[in-house]
Protein backbone atom coordinates (compact mmCIF):
# COMPACT_ATOMS: atom_id res chain seq x y z
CA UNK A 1 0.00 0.00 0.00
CA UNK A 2 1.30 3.71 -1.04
CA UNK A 3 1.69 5.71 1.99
CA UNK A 4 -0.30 9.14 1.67
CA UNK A 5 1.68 11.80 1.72
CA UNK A 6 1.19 15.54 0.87
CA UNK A 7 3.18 18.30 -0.61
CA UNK A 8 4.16 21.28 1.79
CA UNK A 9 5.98 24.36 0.01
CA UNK A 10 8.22 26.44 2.32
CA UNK A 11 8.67 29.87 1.05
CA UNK A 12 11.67 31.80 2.49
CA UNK A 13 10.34 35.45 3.05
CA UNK A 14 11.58 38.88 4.61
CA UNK A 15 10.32 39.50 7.70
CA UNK A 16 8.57 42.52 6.93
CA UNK A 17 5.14 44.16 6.59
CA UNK A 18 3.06 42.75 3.95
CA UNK A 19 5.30 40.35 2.82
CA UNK A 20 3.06 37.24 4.17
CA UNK A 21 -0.13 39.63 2.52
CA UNK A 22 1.85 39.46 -0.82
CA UNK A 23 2.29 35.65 -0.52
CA UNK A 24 -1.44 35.23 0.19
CA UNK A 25 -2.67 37.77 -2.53
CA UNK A 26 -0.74 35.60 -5.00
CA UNK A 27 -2.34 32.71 -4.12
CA UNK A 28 -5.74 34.23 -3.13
CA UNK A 29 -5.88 35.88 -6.95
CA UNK A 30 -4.92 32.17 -8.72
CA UNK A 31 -7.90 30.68 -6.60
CA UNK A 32 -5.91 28.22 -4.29
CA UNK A 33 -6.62 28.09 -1.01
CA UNK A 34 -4.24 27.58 2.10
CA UNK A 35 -5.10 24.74 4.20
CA UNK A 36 -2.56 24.70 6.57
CA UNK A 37 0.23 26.43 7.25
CA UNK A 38 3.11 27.29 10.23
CA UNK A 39 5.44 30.13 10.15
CA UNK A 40 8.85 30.28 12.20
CA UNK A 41 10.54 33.44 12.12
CA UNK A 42 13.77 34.86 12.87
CA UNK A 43 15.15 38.65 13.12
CA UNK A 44 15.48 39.06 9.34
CA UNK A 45 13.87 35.95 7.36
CA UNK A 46 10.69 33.97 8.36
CA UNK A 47 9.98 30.29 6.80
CA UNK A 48 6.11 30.00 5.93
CA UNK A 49 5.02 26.42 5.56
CA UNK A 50 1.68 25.87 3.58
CA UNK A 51 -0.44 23.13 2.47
CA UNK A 52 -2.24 24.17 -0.75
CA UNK A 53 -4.15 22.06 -3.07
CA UNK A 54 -2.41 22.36 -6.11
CA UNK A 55 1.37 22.21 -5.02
CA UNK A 56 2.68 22.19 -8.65
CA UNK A 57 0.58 25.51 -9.64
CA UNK A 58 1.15 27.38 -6.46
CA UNK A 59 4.94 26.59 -6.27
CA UNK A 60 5.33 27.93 -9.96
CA UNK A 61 3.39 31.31 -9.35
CA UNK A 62 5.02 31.99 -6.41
CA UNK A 63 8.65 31.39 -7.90
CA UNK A 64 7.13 33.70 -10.85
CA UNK A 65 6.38 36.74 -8.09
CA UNK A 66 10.39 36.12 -6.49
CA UNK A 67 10.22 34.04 -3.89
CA UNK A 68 12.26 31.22 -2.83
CA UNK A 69 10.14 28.23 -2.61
CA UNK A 70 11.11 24.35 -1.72
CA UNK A 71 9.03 21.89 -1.45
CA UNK A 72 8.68 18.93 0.41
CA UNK A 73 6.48 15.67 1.07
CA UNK A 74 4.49 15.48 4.76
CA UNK A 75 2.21 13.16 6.25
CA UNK A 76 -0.76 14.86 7.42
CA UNK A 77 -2.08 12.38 10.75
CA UNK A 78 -5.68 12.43 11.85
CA UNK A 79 -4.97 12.60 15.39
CA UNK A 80 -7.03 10.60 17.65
CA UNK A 81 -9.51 13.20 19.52
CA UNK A 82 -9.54 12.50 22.88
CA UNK A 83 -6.75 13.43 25.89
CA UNK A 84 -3.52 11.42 24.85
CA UNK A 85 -3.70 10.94 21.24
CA UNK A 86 -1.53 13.00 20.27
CA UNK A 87 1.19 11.38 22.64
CA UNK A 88 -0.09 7.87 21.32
CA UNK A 89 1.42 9.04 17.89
CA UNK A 90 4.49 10.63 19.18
CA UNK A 91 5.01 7.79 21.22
CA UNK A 92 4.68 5.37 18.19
CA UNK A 93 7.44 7.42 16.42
CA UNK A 94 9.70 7.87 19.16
CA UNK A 95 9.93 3.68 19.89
CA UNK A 96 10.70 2.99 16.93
CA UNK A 97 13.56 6.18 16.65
CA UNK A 98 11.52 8.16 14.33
CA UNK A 99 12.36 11.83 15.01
CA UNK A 100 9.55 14.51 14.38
CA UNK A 101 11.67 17.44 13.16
CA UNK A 102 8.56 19.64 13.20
CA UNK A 103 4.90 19.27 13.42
CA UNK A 104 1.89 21.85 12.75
CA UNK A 105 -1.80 21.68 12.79
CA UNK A 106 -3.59 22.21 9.74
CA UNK A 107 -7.16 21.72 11.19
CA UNK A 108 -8.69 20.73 14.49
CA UNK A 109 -6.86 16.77 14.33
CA UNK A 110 -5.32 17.07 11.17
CA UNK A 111 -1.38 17.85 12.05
CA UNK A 112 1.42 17.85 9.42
CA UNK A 113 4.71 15.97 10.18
CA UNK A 114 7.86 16.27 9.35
CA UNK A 115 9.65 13.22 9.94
CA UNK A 116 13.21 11.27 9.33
CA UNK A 117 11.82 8.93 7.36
CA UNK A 118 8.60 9.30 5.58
CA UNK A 119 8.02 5.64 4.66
CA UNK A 120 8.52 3.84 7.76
CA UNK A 121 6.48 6.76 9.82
CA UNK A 122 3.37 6.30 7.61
CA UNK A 123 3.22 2.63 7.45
CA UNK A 124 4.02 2.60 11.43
CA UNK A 125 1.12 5.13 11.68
CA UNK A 126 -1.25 3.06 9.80
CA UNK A 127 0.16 -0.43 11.06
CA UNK A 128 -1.59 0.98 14.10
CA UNK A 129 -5.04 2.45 12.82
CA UNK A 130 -3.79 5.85 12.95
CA UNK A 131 -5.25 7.72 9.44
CA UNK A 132 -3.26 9.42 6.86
CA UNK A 133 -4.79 11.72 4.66
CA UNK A 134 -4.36 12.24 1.25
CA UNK A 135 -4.34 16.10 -0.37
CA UNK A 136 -7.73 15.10 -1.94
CA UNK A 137 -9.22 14.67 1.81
CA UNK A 138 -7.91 17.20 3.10
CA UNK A 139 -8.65 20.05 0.74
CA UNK A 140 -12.68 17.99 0.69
């Protein structure tokens, strides 16, 4: 079985007024929509993380209005919703020496990871009833 995974662009961006506005405008005026996103800043230079539908299409207009964009495949968890789940999935990772390198929540369970290795976290995940969702499902 595949492992779902979805596409998350980081976009490298001054930190500045209106510089997130100009990212969202650009993606606002194409019609895509963010689902999710996580921004850690520094003094100078902020890295916004978004989920978009159409990775491919966003990526290339945003490259088109100067910014530096990578992107990168994520699992996006359904997190159990109840006290502990989120711990039951971090614990899964962590005994088998999976390291989370960062994690953000795109909607109320949904969470993006970031993880060593993306094959042997999603098939752990779903080994042990723990949904993945695909871009499809999350942007439904």
């Amino acid at each position: 079985m595949e492992i779902p995974t979805v596409t998350q662009l980081a976009l490298f961006v001054e930190n500045r007024a209106g510089r997130l506005s100009e990212v969202c405008g650009v993606l606002g005026k194409a019609g895509i929509n963010i689902l999710g996103f996580s921004i850690a800043d520094t003094a100078e230079y902020g890295i916004f993380r978004l989920i978009v539908a159409d990775a491919e299409k966003a990526g290339q207009l945003l490259r088109e209005a100067h910014f530096t964009v990578a992107r990168r495949d994520v699992l996006c968890v359904d997190i159990p919703h109840r006290p502990g789940g989120l711990a039951e999935v971090l614990g899964l990772l962590s005994r088998q020496g999976i390291n989370v390198e960062y994690m953000y929540v795109a909607a109320r369970t949904l969470i993006i990871l970031n993880v060593e290795s993306l094959e042997q976290a999603g098939r752990l995940l779903l080994d042990n009833g723990i949904a993945l969702k695909s871009i499809e499902e999350l942007a439904g």
